[in-house]
Structure formats: structure tokens, C-alpha cells
N, C-alpha and C. Protein backbone atom coordinates (compact mmCIF):
# COMPACT_ATOMS: atom_id res chain seq x y z
N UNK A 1 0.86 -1.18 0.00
CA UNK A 1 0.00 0.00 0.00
C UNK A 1 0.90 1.24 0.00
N UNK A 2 0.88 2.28 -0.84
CA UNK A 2 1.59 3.43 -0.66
C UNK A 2 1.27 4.22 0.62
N UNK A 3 2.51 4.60 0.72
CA UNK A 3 2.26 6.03 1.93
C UNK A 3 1.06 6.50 1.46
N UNK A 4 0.61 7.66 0.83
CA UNK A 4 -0.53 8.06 1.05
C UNK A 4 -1.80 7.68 1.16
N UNK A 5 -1.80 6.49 1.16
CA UNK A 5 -3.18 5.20 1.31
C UNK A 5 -2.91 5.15 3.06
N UNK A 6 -1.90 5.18 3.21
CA UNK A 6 -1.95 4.53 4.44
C UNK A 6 -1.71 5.80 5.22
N UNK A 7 -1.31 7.11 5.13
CA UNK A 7 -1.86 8.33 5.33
C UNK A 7 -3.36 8.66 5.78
N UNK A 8 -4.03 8.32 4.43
CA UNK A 8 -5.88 8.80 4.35
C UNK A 8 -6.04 7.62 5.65
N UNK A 9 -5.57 6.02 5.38
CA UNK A 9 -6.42 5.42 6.08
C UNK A 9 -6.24 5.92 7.62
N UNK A 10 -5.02 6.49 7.82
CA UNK A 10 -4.91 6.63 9.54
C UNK A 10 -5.91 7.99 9.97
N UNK A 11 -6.60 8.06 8.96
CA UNK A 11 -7.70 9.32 9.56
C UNK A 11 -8.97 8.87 9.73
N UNK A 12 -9.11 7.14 9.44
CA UNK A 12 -10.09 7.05 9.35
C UNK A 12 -10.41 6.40 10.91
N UNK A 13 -12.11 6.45 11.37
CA UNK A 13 -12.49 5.57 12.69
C UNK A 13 -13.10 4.63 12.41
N UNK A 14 -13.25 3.93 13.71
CA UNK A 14 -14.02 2.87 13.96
C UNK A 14 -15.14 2.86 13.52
N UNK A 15 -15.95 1.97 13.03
CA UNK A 15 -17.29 1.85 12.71
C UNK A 15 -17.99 2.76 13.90
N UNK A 16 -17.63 2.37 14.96
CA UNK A 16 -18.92 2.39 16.42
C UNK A 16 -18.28 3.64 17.01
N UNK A 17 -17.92 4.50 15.90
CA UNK A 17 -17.08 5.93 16.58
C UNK A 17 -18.59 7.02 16.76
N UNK A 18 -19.70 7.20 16.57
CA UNK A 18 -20.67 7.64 16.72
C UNK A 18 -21.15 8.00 17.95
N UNK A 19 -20.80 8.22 18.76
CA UNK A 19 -20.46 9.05 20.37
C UNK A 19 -20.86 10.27 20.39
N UNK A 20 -22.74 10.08 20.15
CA UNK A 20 -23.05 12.03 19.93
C UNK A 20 -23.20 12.19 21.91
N UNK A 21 -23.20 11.45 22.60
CA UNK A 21 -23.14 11.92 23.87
C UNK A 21 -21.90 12.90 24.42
N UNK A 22 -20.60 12.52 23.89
CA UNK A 22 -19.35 12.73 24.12
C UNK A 22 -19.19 14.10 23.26
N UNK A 23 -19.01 15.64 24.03
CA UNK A 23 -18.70 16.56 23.01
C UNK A 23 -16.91 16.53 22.87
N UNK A 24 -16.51 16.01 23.50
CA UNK A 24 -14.50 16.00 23.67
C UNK A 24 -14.20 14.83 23.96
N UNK A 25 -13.32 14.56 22.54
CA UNK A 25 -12.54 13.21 22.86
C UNK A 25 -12.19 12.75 23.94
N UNK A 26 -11.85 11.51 24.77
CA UNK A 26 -10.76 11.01 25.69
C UNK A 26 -9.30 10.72 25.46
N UNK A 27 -9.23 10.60 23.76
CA UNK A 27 -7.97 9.73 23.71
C UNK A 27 -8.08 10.98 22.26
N UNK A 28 -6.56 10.74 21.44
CA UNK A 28 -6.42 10.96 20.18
C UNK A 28 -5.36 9.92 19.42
N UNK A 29 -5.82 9.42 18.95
CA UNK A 29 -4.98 8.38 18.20
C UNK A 29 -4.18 8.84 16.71
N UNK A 30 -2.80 8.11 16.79
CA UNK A 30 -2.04 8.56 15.83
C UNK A 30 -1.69 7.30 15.59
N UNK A 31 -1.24 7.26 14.20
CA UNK A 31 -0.82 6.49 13.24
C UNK A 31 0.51 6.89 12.15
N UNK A 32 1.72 6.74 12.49
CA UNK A 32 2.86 6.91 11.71
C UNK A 32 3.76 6.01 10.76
N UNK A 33 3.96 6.15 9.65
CA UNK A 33 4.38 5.59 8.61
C UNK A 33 5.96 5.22 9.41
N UNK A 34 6.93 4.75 8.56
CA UNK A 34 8.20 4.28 9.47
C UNK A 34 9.26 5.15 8.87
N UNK A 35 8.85 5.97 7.90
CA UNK A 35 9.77 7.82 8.25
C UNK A 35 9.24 8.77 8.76
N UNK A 36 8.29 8.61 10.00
CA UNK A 36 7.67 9.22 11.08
C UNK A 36 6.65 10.10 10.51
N UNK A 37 6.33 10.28 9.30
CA UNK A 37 5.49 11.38 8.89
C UNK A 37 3.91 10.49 9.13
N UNK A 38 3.15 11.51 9.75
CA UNK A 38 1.81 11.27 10.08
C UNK A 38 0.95 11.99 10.04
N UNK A 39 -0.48 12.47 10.09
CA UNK A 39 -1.49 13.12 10.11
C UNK A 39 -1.95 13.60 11.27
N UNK A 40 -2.73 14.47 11.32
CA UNK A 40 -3.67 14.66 12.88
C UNK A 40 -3.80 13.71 13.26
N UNK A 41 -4.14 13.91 14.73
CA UNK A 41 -4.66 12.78 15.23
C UNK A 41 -6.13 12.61 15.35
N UNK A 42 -6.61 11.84 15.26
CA UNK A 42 -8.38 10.97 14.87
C UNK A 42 -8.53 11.10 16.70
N UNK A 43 -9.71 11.86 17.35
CA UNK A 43 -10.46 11.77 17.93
C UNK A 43 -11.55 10.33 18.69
N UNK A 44 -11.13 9.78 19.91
CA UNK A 44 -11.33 9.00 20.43
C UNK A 44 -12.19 9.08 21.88
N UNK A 45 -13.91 8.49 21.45
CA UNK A 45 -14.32 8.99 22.72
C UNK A 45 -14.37 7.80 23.79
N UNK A 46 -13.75 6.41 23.71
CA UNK A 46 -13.85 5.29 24.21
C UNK A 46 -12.55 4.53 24.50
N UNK A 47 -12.64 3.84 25.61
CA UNK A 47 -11.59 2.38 25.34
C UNK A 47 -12.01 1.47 24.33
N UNK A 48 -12.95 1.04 24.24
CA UNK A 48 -13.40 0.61 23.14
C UNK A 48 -13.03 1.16 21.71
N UNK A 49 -13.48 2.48 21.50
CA UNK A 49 -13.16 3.47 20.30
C UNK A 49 -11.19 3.05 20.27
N UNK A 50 -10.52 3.23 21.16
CA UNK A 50 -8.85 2.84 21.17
C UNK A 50 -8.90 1.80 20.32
N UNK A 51 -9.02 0.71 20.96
CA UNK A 51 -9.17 -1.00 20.79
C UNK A 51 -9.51 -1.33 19.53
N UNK A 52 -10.65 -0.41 19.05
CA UNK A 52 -10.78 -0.51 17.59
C UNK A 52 -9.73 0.30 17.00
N UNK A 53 -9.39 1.29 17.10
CA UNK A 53 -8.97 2.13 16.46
C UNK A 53 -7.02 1.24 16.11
N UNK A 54 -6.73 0.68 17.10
CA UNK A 54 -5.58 0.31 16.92
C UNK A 54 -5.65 -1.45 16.10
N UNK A 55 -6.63 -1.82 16.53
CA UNK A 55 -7.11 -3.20 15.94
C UNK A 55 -6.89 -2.59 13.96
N UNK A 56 -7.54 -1.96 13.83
CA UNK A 56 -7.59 -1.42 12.00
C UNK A 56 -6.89 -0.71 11.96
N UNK A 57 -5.81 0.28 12.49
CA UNK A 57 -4.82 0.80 11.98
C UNK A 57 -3.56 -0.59 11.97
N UNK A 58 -3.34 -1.64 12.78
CA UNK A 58 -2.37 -2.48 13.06
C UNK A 58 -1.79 -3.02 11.97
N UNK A 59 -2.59 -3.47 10.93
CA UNK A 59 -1.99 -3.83 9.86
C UNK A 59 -1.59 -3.25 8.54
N UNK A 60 -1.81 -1.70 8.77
CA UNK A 60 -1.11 -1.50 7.79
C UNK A 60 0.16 -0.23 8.39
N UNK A 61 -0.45 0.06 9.58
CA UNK A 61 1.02 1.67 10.13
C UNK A 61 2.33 0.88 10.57
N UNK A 62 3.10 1.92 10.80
CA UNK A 62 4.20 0.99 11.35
C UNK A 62 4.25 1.48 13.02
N UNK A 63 3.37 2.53 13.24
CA UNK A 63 3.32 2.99 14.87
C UNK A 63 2.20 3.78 14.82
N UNK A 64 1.46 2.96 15.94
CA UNK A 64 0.46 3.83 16.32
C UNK A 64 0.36 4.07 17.97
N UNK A 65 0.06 5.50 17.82
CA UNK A 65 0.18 6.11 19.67
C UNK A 65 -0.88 6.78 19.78
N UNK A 66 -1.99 6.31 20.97
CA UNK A 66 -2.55 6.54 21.57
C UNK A 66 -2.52 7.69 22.73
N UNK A 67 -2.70 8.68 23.02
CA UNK A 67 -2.41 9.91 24.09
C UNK A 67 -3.60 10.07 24.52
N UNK A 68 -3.58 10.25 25.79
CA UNK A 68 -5.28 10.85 26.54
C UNK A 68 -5.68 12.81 26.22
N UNK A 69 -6.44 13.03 27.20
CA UNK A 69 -6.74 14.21 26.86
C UNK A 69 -5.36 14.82 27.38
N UNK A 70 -4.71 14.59 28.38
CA UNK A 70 -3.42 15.65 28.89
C UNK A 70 -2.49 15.51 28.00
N UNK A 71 -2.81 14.49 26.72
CA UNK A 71 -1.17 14.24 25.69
C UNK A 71 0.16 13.64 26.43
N UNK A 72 -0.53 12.48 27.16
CA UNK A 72 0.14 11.20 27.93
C UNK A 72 0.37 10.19 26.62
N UNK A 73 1.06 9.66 26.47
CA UNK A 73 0.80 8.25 25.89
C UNK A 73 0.56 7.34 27.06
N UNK A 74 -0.41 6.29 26.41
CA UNK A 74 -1.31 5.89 27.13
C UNK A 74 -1.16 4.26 26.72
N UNK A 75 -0.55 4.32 25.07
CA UNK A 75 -0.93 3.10 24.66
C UNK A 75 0.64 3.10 23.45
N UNK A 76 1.21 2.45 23.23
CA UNK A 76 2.00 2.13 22.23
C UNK A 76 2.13 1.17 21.01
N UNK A 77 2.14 0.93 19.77
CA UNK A 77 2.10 -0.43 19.17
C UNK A 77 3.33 0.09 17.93
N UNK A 78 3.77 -0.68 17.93
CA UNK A 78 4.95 -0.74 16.96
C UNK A 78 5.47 -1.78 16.02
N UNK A 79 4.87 -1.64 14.89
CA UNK A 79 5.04 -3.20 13.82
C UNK A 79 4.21 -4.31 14.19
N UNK A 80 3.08 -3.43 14.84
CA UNK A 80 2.28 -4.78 15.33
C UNK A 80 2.11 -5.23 16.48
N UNK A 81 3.11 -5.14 17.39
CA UNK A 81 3.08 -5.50 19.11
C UNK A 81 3.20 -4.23 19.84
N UNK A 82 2.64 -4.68 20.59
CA UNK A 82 2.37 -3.72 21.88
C UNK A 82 3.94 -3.14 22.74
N UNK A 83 4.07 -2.21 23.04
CA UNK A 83 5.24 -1.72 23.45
C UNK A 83 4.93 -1.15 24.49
N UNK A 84 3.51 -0.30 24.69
CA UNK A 84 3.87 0.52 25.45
C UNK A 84 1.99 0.27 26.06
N UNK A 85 1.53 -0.20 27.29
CA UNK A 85 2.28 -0.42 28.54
C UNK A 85 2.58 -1.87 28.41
N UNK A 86 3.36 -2.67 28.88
CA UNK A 86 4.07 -3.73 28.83
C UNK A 86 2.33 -4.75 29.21
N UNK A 87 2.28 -6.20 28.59
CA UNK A 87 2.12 -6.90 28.53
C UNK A 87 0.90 -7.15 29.76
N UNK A 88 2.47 -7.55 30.79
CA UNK A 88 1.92 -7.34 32.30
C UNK A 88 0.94 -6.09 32.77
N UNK A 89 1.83 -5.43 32.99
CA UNK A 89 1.08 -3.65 32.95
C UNK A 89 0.02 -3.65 32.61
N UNK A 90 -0.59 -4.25 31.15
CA UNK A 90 -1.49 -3.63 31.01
C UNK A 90 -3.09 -4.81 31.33
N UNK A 91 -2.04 -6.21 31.89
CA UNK A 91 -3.34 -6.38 32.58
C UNK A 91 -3.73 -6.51 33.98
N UNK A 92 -2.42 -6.08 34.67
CA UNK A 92 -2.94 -5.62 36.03
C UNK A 92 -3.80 -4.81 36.10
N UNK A 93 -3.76 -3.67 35.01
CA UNK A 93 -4.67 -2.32 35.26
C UNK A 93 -5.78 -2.73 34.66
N UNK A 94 -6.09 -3.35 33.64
CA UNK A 94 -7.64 -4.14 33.27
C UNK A 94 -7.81 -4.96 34.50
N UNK A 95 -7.53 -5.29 35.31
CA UNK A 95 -7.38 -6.14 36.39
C UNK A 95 -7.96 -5.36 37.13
N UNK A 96 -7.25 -3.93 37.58
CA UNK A 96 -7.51 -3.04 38.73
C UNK A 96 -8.95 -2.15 38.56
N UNK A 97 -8.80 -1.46 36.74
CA UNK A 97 -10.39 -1.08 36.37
C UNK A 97 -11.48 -2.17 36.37
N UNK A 98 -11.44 -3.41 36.37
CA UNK A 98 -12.72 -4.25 36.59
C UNK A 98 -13.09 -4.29 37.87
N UNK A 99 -12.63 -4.06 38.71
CA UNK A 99 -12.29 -4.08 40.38
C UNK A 99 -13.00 -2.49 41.08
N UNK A 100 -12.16 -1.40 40.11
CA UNK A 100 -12.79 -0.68 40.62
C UNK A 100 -13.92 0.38 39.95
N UNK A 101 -14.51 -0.14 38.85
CA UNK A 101 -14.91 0.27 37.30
C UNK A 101 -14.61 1.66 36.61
N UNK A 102 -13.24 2.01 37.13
CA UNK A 102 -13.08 3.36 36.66
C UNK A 102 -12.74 2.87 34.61
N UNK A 103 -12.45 4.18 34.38
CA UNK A 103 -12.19 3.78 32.94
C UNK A 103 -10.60 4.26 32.26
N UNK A 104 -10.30 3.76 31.23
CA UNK A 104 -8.61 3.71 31.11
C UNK A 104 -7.94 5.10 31.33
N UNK A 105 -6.39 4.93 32.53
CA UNK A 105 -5.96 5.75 32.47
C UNK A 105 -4.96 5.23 33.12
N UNK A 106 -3.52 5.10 32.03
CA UNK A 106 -2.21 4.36 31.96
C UNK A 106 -1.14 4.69 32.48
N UNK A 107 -0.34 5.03 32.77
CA UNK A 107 1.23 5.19 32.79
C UNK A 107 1.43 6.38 32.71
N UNK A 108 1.21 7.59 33.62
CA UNK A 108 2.08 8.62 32.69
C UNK A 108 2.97 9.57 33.14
């Protein structure tokens, strides 16, 4: 796929991105080619909205970063695997939000 295919596609969302409750994102997701050039970042009002969002960018970016509203990274993937929060990390804290039902907020 050329860079600019894979440009347009990192602007695109999730099917289930339709969040007229939500007037301000939670997250902003980015998607970078592997000579770092990338687009805005796509507007994210869910963990869910993430999850998708990195699920369909995965196979074709070479990095996609996830940041909350303070511009934390929150989430890392790089060529496909997860980098950033580690493995573990990130299911203690799915561990800790089922426990205490707050909603994602990672490492920062």
C-alpha cells in the first residue's frame, strides 16, 4: 500500500465511533508511517473506540500512539506488538479497572 493510502487510512475511525453523547474526545490516536510522517490525530471517545482504532490501523502503520486528553501516551504499538504499557502492565490495570470500574488511564 503506498504512503498516502496509508496516510488517508490513519484518519479514518471505527465503525462504532458515533459518540453524539461525548462533546471532547478522551484519547487521540495517531498512526505513523516508518519515516515518522503522520497526520492529525483521529479523535477517540472510548476504550473501546482505542481498541478498535488500533485493531484497523495495526496492519497496515508501522506505529500507532494513543495519548489521553493531557497528551500522555497511554498506549504504544509498533510493527504490530504492543510496546507501550508492557504486557503485564497492562493487565494488572484491566485487572484493577474491573475491580474498581473506573475507565482507562495508563502510565504517565
Amino acid at each position: 500500500m503506498p504512503d498516502w493510502a496509508r496516510l488517508k487510512l490513519s484518519q479514518m475511525k471505527p465503525h462504532s465511533s458515533a459518540n453524539e453523547r461525548e462533546q471532547t474526545p478522551k484519547y487521540s490516536g495517531y498512526s505513523f508511517l516508518e519515516n515518522g510522517r503522520y497526520k492529525a490525530g483521529v479523535g477517540l471517545y472510548s476504550e473501546k473506540e482505542v481498541m478498535e482504532y488500533v485493531e484497523l490501523q495495526k496492519p497496515y502503520q508501522h506505529r500507532i500512539m494513543i495519548c489521553d486528553r493531557d497528551d500522555f501516551n497511554v498506549l504504544e504499538v509498533i510493527k504490530g506488538e504492543m510496546i507501550h504499557p508492557s504486557k503485564e502492565d497492562l493487565e494488572a490495570f484491566l485487572s484493577e479497572q474491573e475491580q474498581s470500574g473506573n475507565s482507562m488511564r495508563m502510565n504517565q
